[in-house]
Protein backbone atom coordinates (compact mmCIF):
# COMPACT_ATOMS: atom_id res chain seq x y z
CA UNK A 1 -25.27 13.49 -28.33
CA UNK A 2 -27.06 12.36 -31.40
CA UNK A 3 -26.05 8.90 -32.66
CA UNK A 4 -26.52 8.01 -36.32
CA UNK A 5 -26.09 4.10 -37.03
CA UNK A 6 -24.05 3.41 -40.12
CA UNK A 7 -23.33 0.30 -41.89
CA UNK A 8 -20.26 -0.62 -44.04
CA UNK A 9 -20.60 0.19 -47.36
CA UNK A 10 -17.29 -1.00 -48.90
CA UNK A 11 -13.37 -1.45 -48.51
CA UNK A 12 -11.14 -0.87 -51.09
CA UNK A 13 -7.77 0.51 -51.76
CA UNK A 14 -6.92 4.43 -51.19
CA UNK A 15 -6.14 6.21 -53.86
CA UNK A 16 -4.47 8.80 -52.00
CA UNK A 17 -2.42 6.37 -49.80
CA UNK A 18 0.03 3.77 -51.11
CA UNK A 19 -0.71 0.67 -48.70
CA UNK A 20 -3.60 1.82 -47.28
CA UNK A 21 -7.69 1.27 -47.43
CA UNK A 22 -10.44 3.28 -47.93
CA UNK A 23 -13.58 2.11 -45.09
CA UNK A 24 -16.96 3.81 -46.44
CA UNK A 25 -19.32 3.80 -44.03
CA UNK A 26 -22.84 4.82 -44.62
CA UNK A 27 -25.49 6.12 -43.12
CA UNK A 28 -28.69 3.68 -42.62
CA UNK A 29 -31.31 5.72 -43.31
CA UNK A 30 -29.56 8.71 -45.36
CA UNK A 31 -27.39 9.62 -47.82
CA UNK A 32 -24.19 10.34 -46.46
CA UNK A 33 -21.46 8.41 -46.33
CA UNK A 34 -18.18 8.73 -44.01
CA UNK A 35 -15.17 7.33 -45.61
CA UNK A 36 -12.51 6.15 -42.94
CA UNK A 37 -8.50 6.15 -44.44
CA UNK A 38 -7.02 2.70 -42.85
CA UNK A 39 -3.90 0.36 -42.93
CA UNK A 40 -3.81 -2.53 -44.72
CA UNK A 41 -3.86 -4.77 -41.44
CA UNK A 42 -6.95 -3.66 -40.06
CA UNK A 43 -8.49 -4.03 -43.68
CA UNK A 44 -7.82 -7.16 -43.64
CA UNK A 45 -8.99 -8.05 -40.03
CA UNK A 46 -12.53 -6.35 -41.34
CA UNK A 47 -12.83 -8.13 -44.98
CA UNK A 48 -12.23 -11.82 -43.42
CA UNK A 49 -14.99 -10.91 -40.79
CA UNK A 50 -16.99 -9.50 -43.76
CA UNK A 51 -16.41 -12.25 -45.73
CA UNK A 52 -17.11 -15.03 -43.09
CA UNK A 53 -13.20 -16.61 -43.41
CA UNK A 54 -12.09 -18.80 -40.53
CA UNK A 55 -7.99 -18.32 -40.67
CA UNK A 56 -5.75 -20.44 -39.68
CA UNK A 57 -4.47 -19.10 -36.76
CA UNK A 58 -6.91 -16.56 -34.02
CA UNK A 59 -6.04 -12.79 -34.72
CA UNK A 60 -5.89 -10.15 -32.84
CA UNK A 61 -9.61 -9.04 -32.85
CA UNK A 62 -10.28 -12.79 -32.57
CA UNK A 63 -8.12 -12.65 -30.02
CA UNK A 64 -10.00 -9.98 -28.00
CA UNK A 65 -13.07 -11.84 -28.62
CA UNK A 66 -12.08 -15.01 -26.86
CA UNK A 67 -10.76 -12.98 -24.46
CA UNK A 68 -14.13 -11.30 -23.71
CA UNK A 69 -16.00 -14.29 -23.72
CA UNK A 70 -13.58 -15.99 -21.20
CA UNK A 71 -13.85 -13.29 -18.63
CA UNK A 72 -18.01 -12.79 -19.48
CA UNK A 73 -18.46 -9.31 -20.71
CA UNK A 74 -19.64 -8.78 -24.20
CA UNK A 75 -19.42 -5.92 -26.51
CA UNK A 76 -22.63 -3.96 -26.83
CA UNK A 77 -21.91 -1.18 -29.74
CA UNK A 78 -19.36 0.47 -31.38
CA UNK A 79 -18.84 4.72 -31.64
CA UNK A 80 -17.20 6.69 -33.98
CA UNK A 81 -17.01 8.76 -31.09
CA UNK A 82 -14.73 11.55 -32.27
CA UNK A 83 -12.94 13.73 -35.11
CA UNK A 84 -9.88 15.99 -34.22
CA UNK A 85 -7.12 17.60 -36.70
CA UNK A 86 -8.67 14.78 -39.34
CA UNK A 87 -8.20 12.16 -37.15
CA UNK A 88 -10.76 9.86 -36.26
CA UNK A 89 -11.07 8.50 -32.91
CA UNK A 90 -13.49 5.20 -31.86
CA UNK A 91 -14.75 3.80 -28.29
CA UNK A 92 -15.73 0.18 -28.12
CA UNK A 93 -18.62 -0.03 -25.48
CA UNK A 94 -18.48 -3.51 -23.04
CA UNK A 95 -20.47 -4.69 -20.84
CA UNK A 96 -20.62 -7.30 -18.04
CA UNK A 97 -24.31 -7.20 -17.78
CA UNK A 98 -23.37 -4.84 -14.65
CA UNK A 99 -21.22 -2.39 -15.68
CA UNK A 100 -20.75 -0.47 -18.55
CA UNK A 101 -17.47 0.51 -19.98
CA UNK A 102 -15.82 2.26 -23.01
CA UNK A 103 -12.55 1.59 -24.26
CA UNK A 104 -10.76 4.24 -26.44
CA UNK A 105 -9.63 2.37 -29.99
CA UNK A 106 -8.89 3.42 -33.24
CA UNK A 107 -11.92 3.27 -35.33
CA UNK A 108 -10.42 0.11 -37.74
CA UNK A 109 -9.68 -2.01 -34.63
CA UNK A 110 -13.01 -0.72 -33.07
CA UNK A 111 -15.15 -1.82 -35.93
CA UNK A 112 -12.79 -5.01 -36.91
CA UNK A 113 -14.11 -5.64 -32.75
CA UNK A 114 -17.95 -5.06 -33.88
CA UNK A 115 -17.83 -7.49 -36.67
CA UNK A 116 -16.85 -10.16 -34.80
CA UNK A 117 -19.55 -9.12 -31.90
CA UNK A 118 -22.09 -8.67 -34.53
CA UNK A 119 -23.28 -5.00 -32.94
CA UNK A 120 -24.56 -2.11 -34.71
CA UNK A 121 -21.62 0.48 -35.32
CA UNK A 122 -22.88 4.45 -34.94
CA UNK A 123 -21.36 7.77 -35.10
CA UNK A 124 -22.65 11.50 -34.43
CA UNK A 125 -24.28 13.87 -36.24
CA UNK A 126 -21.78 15.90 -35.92
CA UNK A 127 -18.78 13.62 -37.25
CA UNK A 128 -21.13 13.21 -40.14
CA UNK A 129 -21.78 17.31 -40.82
CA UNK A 130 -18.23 17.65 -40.32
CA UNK A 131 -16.34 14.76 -42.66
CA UNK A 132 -19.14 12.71 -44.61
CA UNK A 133 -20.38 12.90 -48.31
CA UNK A 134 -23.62 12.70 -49.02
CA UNK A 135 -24.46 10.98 -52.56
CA UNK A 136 -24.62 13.35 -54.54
CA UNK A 137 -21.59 14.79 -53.24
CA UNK A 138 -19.86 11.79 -54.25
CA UNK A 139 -20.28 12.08 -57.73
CA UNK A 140 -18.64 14.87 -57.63
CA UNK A 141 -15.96 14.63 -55.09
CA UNK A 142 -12.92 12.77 -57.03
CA UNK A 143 -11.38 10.23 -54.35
CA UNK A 144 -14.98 9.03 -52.42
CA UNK A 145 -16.48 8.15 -55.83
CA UNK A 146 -13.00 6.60 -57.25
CA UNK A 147 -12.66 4.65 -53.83
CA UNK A 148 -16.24 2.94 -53.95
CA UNK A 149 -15.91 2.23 -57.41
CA UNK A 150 -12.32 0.64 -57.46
CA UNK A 151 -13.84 -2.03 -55.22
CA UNK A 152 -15.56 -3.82 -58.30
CA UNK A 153 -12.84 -3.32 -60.79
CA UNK A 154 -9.92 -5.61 -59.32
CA UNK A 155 -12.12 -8.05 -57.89
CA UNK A 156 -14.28 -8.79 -61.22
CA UNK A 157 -10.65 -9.37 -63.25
CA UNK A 158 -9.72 -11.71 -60.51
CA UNK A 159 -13.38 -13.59 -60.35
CA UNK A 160 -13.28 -13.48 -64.19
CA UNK A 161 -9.90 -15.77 -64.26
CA UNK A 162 -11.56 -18.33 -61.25
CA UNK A 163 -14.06 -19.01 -64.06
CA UNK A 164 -11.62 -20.83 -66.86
CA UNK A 165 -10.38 -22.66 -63.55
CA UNK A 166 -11.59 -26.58 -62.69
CA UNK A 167 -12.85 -27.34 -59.24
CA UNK A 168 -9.97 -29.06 -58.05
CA UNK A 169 -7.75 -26.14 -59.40
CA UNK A 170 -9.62 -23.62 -57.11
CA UNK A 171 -9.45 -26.32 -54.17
CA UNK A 172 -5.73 -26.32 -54.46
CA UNK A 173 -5.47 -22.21 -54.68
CA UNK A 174 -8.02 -22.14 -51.88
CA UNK A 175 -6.15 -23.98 -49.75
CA UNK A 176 -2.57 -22.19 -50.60
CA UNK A 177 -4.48 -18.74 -50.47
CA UNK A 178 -5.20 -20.13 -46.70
CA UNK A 179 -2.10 -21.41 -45.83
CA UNK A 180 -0.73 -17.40 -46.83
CA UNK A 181 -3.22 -15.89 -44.66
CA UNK A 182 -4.10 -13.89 -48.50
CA UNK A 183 -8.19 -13.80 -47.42
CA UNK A 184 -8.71 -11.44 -49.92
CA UNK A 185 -8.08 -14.21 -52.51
CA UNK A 186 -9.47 -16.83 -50.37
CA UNK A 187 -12.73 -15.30 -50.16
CA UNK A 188 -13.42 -15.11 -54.26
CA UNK A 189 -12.12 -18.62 -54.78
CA UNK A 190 -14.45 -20.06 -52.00
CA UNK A 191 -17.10 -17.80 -54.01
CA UNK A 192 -16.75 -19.29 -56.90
CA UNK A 193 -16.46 -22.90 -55.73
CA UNK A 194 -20.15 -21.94 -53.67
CA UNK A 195 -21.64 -21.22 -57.46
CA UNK A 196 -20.17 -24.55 -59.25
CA UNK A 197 -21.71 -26.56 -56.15
């Protein structure tokens, strides 16, 4: 089995899907890209990760993490192991520094996992030949090219209003944003309170 490492590319909303996210993965040193359809949950387990956001309360990745840690085995990789009927399957491999094992997982909760473990995500050639885009592709292909670029256009409206905003305005929304477990939101004001300081 051939594995291709991929990194994350973006998150956005689907076009396709009301309520759900579109995961773009890319390949690392190529052109294609594998976009992943997932719920809004999981999106938002991967963009606090992404976005380095300590919530309030552990989740459920978090969760796992401790979890590992308390009983000493780590997480080594993650594999996009899988594609059947459209549906993609994931494996989270663990270790114990003995043993190896792989746990079947959807690929959201399996890469939501490798965030927090900080280890390289791959797929196969195969998953790739079968369901990725490669870049030129995209261009062409109506919902890859409309999910990647709907990424920028909420979030520069929303970082646009944080600028008329005063510091302690942003503090207060930051910390509301928080307290709502919103870490969408919470991520763009803490941006914008990073550039003013």
């Amino acid at each position: 089995m051939e594995k291709v490492k991929l990194e994350i590319l973006g998150l956005s909303p689907s076009q396709s899907q009301t309520g759900s996210f579109a995961l773009v993965l890319s390949e690392e040193a190529g052109n294609r890209r594998l976009p992943i359809i997932i719920g809004m949950f999981e999106a938002q387990a991967i963009a606090i990760e992404m976005e380095r956001i300590t919530p309030n309360r552990p989740m459920t990745h978090d969760l796992f993490k401790s979890f590992a840690r308390a009983f000493d085995f780590t997480v080594e990789e993650i594999l996009i192991s899988d594609l059947r009927e459209g549906i993609f399957f994931a494996k989270v491999v663990c270790t114990d520094g003995i043993r190896q094992k792989s746990i079947d997982a959807r690929p959201s909760d399996a890469i939501a996992i490798g965030l927090r473990f900080q280890v390289p995500i791959y797929t196969t050639n195969q998953i790739l030949i079968d369901a990725g885009i490669t870049t030129q592709e995209a261009s062409t292909a109506d919902e890859p090219e409309e999910l990647v670029q709907s990424s920028s256009r909420p979030q520069k409206t929303y970082k646009e209003s944080l600028k008329d905003l005063s510091l302690d305005e942003l503090n207060k929304m930051l910390t509301q944003a928080l307290s709502d477990e919103e870490y969408e939101k919470a991520a763009k004001i803490r941006d914008e309170i990073g550039k003013r300081n």
